[in-house]
PDB file of N, CA and C in Angstrom:
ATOM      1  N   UNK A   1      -5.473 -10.555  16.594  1.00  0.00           N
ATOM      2  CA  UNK A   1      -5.640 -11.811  17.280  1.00  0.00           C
ATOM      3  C   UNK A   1      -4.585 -11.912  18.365  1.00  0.00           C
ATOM      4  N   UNK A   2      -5.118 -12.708  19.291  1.00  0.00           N
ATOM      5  CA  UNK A   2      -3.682 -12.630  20.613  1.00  0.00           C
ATOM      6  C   UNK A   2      -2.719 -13.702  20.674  1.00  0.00           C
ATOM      7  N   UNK A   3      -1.583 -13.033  20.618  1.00  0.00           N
ATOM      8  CA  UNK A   3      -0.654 -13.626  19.806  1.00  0.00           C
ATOM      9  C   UNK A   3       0.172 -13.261  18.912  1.00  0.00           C
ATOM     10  N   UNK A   4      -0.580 -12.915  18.524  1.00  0.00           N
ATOM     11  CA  UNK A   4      -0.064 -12.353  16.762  1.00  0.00           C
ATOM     12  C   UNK A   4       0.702 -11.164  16.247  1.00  0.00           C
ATOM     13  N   UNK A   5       1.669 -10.532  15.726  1.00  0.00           N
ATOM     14  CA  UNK A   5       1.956  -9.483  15.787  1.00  0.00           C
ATOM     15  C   UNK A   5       1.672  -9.336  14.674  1.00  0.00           C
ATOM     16  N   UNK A   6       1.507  -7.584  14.147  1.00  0.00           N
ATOM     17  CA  UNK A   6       1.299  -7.452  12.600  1.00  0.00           C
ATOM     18  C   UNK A   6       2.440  -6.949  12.412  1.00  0.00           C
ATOM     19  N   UNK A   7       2.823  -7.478  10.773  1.00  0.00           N
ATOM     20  CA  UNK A   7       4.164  -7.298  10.338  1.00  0.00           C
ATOM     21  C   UNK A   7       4.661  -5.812   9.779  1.00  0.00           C
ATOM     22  N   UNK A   8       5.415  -5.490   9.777  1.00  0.00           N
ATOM     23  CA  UNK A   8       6.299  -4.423   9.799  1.00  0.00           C
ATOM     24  C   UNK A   8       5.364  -3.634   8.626  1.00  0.00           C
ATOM     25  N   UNK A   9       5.120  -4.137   7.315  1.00  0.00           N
ATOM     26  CA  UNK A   9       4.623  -3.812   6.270  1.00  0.00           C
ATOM     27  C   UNK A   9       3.420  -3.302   6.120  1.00  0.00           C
ATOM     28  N   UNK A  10       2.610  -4.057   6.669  1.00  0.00           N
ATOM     29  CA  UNK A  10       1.512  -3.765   7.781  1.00  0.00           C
ATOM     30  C   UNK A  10       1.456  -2.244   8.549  1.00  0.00           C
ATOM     31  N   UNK A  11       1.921  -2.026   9.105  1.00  0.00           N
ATOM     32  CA  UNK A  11       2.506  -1.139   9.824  1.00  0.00           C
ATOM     33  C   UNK A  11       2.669   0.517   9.395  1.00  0.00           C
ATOM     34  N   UNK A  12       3.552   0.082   8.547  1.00  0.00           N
ATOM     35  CA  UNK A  12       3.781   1.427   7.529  1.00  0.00           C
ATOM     36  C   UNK A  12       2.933   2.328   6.829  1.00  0.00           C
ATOM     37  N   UNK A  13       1.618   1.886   6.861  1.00  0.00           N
ATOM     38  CA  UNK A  13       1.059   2.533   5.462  1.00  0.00           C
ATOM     39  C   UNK A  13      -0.260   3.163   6.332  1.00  0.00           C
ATOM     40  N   UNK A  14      -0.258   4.099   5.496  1.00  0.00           N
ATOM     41  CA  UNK A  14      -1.790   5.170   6.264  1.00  0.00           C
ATOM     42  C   UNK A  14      -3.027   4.563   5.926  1.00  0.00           C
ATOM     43  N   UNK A  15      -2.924   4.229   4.683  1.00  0.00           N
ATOM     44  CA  UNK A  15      -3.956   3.958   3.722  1.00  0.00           C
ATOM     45  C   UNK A  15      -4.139   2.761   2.965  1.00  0.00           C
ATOM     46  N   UNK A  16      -4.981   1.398   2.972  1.00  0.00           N
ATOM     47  CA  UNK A  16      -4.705   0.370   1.959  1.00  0.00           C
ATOM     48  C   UNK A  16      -5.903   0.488   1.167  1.00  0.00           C
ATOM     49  N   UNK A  17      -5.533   0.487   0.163  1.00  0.00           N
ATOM     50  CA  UNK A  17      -6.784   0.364  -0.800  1.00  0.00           C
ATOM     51  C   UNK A  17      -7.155  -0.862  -1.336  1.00  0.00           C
ATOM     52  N   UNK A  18      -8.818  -1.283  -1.319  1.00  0.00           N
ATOM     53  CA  UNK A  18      -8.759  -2.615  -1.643  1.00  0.00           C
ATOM     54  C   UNK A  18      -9.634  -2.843  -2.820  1.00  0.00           C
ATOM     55  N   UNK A  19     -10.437  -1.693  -3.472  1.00  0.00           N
ATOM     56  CA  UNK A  19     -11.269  -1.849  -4.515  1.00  0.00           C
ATOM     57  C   UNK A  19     -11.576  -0.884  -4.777  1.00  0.00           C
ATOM     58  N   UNK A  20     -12.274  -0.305  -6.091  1.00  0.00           N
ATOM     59  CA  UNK A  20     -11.715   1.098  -7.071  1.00  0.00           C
ATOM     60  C   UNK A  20     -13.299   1.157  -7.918  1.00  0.00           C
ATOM     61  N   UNK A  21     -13.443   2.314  -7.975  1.00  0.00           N
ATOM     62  CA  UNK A  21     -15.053   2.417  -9.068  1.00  0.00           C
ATOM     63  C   UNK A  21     -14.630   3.780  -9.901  1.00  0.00           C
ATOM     64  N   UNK A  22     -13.988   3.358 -11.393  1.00  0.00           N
ATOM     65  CA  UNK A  22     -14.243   4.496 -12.025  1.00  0.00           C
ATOM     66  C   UNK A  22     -15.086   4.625 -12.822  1.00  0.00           C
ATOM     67  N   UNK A  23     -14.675   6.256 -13.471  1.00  0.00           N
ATOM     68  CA  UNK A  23     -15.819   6.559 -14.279  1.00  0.00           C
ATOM     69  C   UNK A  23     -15.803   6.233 -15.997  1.00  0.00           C
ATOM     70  N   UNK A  24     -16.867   6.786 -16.621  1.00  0.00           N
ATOM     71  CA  UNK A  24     -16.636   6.565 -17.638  1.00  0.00           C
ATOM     72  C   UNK A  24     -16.013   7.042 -18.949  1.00  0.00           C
ATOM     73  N   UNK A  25     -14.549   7.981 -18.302  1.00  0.00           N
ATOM     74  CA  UNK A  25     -13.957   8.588 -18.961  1.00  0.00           C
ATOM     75  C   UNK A  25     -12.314   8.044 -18.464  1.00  0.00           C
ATOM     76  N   UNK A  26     -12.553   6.816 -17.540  1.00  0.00           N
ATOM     77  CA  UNK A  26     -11.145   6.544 -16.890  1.00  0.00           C
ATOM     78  C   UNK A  26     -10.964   6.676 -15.607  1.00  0.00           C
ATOM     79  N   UNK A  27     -11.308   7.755 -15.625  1.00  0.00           N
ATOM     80  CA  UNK A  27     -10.671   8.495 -13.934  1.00  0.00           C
ATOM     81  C   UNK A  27     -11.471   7.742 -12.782  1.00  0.00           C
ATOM     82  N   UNK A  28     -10.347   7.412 -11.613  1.00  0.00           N
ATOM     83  CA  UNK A  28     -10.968   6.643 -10.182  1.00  0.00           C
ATOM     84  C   UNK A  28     -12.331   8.557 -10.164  1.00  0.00           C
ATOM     85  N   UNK A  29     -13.307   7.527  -9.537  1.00  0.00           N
ATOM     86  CA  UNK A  29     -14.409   7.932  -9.144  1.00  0.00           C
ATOM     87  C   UNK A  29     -14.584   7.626  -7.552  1.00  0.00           C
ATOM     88  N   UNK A  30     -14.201   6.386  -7.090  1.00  0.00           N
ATOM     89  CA  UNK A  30     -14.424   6.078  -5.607  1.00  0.00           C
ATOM     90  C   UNK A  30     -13.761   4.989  -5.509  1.00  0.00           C
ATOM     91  N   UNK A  31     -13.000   4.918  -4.261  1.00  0.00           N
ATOM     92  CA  UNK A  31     -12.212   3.422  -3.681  1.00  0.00           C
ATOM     93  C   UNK A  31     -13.068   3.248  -2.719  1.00  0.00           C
ATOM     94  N   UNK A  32     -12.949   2.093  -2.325  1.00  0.00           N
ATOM     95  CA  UNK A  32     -13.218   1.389  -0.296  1.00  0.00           C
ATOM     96  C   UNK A  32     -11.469   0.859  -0.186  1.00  0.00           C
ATOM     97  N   UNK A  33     -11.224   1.334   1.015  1.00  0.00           N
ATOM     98  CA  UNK A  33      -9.688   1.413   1.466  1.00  0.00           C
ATOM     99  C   UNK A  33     -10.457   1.012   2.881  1.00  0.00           C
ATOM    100  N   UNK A  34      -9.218   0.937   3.664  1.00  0.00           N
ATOM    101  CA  UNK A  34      -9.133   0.873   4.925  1.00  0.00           C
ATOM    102  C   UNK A  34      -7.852   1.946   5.841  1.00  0.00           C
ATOM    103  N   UNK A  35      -7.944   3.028   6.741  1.00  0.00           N
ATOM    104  CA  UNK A  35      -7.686   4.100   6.740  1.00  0.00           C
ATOM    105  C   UNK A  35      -6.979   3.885   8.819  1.00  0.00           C
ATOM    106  N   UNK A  36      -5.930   3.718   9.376  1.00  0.00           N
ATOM    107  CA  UNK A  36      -5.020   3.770  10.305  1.00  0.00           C
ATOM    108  C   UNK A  36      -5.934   4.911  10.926  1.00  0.00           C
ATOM    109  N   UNK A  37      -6.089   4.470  12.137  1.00  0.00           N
ATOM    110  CA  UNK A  37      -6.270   5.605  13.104  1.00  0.00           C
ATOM    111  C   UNK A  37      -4.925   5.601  14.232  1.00  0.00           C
ATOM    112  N   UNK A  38      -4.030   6.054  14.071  1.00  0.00           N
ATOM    113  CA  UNK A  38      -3.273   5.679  14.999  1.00  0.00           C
ATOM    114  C   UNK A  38      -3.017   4.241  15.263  1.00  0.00           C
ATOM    115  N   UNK A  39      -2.582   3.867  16.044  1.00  0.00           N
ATOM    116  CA  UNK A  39      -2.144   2.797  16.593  1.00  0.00           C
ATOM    117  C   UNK A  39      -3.489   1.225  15.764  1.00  0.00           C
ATOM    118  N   UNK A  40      -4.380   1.830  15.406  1.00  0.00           N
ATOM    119  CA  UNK A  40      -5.306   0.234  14.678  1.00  0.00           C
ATOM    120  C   UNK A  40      -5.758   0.664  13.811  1.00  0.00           C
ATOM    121  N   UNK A  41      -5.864   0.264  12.680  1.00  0.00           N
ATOM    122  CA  UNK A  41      -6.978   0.309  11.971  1.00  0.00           C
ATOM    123  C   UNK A  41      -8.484   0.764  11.776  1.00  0.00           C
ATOM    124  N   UNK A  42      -9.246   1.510  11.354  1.00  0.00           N
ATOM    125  CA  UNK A  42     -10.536   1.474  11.335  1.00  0.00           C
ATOM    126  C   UNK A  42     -11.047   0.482  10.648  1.00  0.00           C
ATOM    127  N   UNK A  43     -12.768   0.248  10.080  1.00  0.00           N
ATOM    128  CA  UNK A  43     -13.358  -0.146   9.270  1.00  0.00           C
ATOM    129  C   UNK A  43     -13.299   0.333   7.845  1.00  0.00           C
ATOM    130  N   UNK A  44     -13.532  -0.697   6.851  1.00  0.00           N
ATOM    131  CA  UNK A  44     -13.520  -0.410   5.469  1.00  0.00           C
ATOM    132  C   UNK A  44     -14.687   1.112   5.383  1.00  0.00           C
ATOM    133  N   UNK A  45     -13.995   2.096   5.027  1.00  0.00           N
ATOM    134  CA  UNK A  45     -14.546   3.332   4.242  1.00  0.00           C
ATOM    135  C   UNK A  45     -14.671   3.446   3.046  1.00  0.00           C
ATOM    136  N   UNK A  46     -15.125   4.664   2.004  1.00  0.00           N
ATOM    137  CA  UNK A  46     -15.357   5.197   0.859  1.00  0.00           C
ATOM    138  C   UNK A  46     -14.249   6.173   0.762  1.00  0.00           C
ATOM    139  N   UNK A  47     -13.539   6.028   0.049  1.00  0.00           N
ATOM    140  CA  UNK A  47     -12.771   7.658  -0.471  1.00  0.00           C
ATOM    141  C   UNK A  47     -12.968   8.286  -1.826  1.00  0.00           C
ATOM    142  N   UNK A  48     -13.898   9.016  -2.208  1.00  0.00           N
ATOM    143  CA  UNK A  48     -13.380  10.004  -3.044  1.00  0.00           C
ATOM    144  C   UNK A  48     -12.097  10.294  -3.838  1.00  0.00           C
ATOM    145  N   UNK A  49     -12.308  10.317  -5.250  1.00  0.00           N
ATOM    146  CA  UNK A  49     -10.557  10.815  -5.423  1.00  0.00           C
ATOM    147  C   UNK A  49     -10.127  12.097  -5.377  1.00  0.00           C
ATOM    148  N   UNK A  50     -10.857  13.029  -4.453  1.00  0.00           N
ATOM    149  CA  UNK A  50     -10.226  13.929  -4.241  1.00  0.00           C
ATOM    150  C   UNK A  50      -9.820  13.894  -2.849  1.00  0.00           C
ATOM    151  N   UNK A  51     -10.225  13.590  -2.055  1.00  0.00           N
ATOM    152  CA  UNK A  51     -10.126  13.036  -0.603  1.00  0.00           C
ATOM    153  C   UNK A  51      -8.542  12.293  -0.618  1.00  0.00           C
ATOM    154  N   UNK A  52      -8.253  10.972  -1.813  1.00  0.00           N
ATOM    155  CA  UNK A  52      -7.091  10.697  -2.178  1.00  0.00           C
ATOM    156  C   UNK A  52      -5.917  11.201  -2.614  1.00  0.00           C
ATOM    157  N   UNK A  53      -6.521  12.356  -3.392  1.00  0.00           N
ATOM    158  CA  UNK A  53      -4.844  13.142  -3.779  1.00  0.00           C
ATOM    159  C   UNK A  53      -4.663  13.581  -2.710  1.00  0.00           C
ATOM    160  N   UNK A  54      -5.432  14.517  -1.723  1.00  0.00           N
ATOM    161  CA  UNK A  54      -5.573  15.460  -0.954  1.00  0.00           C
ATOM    162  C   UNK A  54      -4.205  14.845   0.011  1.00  0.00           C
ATOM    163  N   UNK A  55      -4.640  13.361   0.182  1.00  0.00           N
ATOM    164  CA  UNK A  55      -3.773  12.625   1.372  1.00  0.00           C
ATOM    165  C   UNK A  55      -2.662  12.505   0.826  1.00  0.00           C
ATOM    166  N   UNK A  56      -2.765  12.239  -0.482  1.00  0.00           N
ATOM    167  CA  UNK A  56      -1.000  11.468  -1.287  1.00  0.00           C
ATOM    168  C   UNK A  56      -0.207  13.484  -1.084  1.00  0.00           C
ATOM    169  N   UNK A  57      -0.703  14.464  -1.319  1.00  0.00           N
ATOM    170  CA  UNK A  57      -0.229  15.372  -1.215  1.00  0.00           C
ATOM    171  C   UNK A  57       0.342  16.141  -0.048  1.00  0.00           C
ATOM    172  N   UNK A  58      -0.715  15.633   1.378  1.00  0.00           N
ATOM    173  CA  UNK A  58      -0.141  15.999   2.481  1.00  0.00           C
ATOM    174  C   UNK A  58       1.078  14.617   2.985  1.00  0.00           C
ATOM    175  N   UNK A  59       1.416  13.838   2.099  1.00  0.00           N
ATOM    176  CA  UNK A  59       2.224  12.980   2.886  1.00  0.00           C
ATOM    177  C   UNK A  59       2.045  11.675   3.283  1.00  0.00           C
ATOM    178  N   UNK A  60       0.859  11.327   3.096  1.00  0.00           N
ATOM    179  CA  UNK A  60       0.324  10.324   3.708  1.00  0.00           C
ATOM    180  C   UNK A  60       0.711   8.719   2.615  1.00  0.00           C
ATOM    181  N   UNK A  61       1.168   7.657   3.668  1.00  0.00           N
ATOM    182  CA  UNK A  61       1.288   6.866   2.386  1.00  0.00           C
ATOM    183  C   UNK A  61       0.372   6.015   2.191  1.00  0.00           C
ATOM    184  N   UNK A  62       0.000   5.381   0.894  1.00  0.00           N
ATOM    185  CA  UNK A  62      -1.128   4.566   0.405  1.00  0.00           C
ATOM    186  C   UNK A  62      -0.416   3.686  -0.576  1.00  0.00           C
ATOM    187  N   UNK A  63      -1.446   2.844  -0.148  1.00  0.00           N
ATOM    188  CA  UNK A  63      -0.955   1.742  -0.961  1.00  0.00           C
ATOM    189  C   UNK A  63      -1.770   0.923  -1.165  1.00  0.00           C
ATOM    190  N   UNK A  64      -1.667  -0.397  -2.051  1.00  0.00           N
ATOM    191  CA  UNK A  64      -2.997  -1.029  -2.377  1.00  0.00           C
ATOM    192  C   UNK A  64      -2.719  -2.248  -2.087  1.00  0.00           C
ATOM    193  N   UNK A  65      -3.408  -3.304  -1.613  1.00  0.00           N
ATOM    194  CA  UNK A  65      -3.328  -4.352  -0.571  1.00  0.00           C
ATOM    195  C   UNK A  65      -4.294  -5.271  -1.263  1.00  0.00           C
ATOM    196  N   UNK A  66      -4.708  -6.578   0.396  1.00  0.00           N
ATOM    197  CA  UNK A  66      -5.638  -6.878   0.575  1.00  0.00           C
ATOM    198  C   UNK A  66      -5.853  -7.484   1.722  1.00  0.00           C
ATOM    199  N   UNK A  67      -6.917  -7.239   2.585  1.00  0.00           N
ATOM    200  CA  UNK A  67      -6.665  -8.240   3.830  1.00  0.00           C
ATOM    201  C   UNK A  67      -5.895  -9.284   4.088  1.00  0.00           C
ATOM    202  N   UNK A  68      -6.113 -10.059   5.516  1.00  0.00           N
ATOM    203  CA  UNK A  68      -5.228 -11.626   5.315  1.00  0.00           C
ATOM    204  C   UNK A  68      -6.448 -11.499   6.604  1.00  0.00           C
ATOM    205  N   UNK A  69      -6.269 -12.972   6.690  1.00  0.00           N
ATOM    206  CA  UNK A  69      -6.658 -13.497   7.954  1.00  0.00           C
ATOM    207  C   UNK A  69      -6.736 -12.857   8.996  1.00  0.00           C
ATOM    208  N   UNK A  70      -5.779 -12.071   9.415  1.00  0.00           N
ATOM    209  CA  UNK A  70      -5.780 -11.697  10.804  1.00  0.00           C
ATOM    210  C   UNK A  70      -5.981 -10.167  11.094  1.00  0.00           C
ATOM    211  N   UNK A  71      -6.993 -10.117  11.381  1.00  0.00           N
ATOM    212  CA  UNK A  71      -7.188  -8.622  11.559  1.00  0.00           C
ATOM    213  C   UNK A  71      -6.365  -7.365  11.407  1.00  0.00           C
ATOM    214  N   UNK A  72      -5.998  -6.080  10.845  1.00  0.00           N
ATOM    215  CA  UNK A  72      -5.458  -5.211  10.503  1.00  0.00           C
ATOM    216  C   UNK A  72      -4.102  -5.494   9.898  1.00  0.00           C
ATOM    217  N   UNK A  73      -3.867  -6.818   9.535  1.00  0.00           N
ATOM    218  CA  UNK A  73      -2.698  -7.039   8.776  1.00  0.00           C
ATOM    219  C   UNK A  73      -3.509  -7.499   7.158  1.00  0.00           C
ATOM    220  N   UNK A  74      -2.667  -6.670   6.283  1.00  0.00           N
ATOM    221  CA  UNK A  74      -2.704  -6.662   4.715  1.00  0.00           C
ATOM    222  C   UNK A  74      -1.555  -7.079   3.888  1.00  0.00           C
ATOM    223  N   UNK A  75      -1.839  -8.097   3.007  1.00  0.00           N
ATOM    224  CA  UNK A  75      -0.972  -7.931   1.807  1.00  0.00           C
ATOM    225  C   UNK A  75      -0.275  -6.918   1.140  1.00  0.00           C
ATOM    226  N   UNK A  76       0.750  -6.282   0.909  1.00  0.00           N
ATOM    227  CA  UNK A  76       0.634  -4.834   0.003  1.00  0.00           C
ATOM    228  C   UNK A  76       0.945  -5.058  -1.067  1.00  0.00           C
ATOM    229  N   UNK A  77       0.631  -4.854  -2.408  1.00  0.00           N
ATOM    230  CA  UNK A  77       1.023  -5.268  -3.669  1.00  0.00           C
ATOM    231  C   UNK A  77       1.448  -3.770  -4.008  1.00  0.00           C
ATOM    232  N   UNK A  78       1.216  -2.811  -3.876  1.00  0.00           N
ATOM    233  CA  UNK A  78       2.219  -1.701  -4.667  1.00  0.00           C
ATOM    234  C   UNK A  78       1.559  -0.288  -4.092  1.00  0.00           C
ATOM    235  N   UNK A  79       2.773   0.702  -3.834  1.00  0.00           N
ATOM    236  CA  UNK A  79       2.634   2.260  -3.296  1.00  0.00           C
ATOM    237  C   UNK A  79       1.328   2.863  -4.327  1.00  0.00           C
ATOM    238  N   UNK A  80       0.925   3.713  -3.963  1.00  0.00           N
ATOM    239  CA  UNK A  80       0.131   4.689  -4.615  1.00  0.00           C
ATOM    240  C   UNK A  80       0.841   6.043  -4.934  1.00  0.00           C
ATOM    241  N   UNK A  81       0.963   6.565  -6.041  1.00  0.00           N
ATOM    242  CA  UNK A  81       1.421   8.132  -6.483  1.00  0.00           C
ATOM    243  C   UNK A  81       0.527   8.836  -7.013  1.00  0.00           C
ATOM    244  N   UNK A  82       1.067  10.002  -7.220  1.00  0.00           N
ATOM    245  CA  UNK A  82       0.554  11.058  -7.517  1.00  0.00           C
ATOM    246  C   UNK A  82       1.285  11.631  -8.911  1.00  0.00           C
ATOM    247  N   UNK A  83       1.043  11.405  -9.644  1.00  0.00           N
ATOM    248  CA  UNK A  83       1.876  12.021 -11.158  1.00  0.00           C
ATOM    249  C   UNK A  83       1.174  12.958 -11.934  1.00  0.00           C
ATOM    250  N   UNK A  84       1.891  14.100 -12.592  1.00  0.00           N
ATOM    251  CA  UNK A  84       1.458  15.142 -13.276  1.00  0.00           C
ATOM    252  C   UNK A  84       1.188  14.294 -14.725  1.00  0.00           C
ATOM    253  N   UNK A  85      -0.117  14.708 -15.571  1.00  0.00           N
ATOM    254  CA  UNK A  85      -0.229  14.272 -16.406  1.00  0.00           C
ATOM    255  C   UNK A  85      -0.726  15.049 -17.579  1.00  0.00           C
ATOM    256  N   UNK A  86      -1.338  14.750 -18.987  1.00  0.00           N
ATOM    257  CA  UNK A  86      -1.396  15.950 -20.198  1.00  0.00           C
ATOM    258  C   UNK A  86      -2.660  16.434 -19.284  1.00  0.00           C
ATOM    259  N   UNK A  87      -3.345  15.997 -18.749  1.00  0.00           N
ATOM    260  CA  UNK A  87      -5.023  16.115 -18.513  1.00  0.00           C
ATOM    261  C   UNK A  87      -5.009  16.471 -17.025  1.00  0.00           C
ATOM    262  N   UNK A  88      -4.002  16.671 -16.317  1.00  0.00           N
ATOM    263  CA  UNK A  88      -4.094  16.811 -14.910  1.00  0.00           C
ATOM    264  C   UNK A  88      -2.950  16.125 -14.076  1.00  0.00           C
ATOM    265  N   UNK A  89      -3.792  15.629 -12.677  1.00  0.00           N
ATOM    266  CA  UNK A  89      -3.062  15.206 -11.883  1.00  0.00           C
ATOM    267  C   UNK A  89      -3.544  13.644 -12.131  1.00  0.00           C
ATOM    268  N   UNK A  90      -2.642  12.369 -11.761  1.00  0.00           N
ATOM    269  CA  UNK A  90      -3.025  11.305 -12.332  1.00  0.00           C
ATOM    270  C   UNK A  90      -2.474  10.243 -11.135  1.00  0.00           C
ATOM    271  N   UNK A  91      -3.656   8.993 -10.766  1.00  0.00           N
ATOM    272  CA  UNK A  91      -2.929   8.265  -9.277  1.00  0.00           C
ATOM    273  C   UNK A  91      -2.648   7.276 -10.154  1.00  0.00           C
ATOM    274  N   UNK A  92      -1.188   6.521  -9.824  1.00  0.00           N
ATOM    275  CA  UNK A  92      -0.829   5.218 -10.262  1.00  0.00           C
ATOM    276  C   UNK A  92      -0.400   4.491  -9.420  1.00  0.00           C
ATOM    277  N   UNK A  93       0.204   3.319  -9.449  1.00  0.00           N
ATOM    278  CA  UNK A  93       1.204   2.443  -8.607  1.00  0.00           C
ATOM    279  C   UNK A  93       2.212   2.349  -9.214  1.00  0.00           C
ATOM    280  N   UNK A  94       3.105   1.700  -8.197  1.00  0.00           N
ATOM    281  CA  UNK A  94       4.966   1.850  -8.770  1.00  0.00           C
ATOM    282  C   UNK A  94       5.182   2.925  -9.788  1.00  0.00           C
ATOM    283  N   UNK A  95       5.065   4.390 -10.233  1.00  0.00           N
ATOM    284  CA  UNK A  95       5.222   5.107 -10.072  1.00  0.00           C
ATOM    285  C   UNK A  95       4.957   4.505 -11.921  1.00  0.00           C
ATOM    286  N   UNK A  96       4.232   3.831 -12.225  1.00  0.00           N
ATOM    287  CA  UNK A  96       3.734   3.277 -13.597  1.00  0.00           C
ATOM    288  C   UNK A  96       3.214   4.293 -14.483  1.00  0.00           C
ATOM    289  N   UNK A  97       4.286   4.527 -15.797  1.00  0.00           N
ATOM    290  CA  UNK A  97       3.450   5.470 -17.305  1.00  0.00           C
ATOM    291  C   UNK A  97       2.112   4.777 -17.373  1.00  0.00           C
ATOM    292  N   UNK A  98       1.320   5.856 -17.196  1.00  0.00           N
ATOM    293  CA  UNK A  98      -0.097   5.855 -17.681  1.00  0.00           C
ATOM    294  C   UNK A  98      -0.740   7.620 -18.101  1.00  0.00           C
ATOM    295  N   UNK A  99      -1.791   7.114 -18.915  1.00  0.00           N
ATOM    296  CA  UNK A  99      -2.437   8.283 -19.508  1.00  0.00           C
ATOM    297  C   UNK A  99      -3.566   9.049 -18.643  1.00  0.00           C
ATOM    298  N   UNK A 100      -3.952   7.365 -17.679  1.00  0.00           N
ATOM    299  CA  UNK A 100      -5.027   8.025 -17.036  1.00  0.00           C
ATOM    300  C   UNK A 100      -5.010   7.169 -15.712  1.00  0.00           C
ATOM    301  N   UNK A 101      -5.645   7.655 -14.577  1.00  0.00           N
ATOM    302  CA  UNK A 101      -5.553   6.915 -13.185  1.00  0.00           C
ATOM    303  C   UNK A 101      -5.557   5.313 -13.515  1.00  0.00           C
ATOM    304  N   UNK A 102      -4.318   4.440 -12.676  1.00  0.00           N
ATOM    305  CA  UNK A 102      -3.762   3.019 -12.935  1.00  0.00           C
ATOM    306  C   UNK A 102      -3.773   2.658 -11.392  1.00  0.00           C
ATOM    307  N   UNK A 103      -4.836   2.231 -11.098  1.00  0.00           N
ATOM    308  CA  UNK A 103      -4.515   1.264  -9.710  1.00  0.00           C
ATOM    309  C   UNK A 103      -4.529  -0.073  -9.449  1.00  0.00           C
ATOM    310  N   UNK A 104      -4.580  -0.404 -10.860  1.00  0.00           N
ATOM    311  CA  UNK A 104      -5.034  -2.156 -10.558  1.00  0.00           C
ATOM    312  C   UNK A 104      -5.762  -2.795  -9.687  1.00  0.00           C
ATOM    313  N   UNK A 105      -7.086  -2.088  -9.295  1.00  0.00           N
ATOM    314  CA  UNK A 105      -7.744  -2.421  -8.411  1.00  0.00           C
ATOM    315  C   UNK A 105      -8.641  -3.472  -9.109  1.00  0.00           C
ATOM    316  N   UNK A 106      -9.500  -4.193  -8.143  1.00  0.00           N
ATOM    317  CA  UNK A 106     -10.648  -5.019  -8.450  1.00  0.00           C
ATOM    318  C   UNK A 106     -11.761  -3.658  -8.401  1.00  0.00           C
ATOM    319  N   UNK A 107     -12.892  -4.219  -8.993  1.00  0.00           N
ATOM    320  CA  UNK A 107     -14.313  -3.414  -8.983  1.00  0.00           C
ATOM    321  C   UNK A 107     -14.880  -3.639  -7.806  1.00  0.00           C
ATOM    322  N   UNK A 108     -15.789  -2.730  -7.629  1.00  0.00           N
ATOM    323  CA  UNK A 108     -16.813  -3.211  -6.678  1.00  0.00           C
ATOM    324  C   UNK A 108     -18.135  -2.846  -6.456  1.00  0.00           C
TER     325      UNK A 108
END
């Protein structure tokens, strides 16, 4: 919006995730995030969770959000990781003990 700047927090993150579909053994199956092209934002996409480690592994940061009002600025409620687990590789937030992928996402 003109006027407006987006805040620093905003700013930082490659990746916000805003809703999560797993399967029926636990494991994320599919998010809709919203994905930085450079300098703005794109439109809400689909990611895969392999598409997701792929990014948490090259570097990329993610995190899980939610819109606000003003175009390409988000809430962030907590980082996304990547943790070794008995069963594999495992995504959480705040770097949270879990057995199996923990994003605290909403459904969708």
């Amino acid at each position: 919006m003109r006027g407006k700047k987006l805040s620093k927090d905003s700013r930082k993150w490659d990746a916000i995730l805003i809703a999560a579909r797993y399967g029926a053994d636990g494991r994320l199956s599919l998010t809709q995030g919203y994905l930085r092209r450079g300098e703005v934002w794109g439109d809400k996409q689909l990611l895969d969770r392999e598409a997701l480690i792929e990014a948490l592994r090259q570097g990329r940061r993610i995190a899980v959000g939610a819109p606000t009002d003003i175009p390409g600025e988000f809430s962030i409620e907590a980082p996304v990781h990547l943790k070794q687990g008995s069963g594999g590789e495992i995504l959480v937030v705040n770097g949270a003990a879990a057995s199996r992928d923990a994003l605290k996402l909403p459904p969708f």
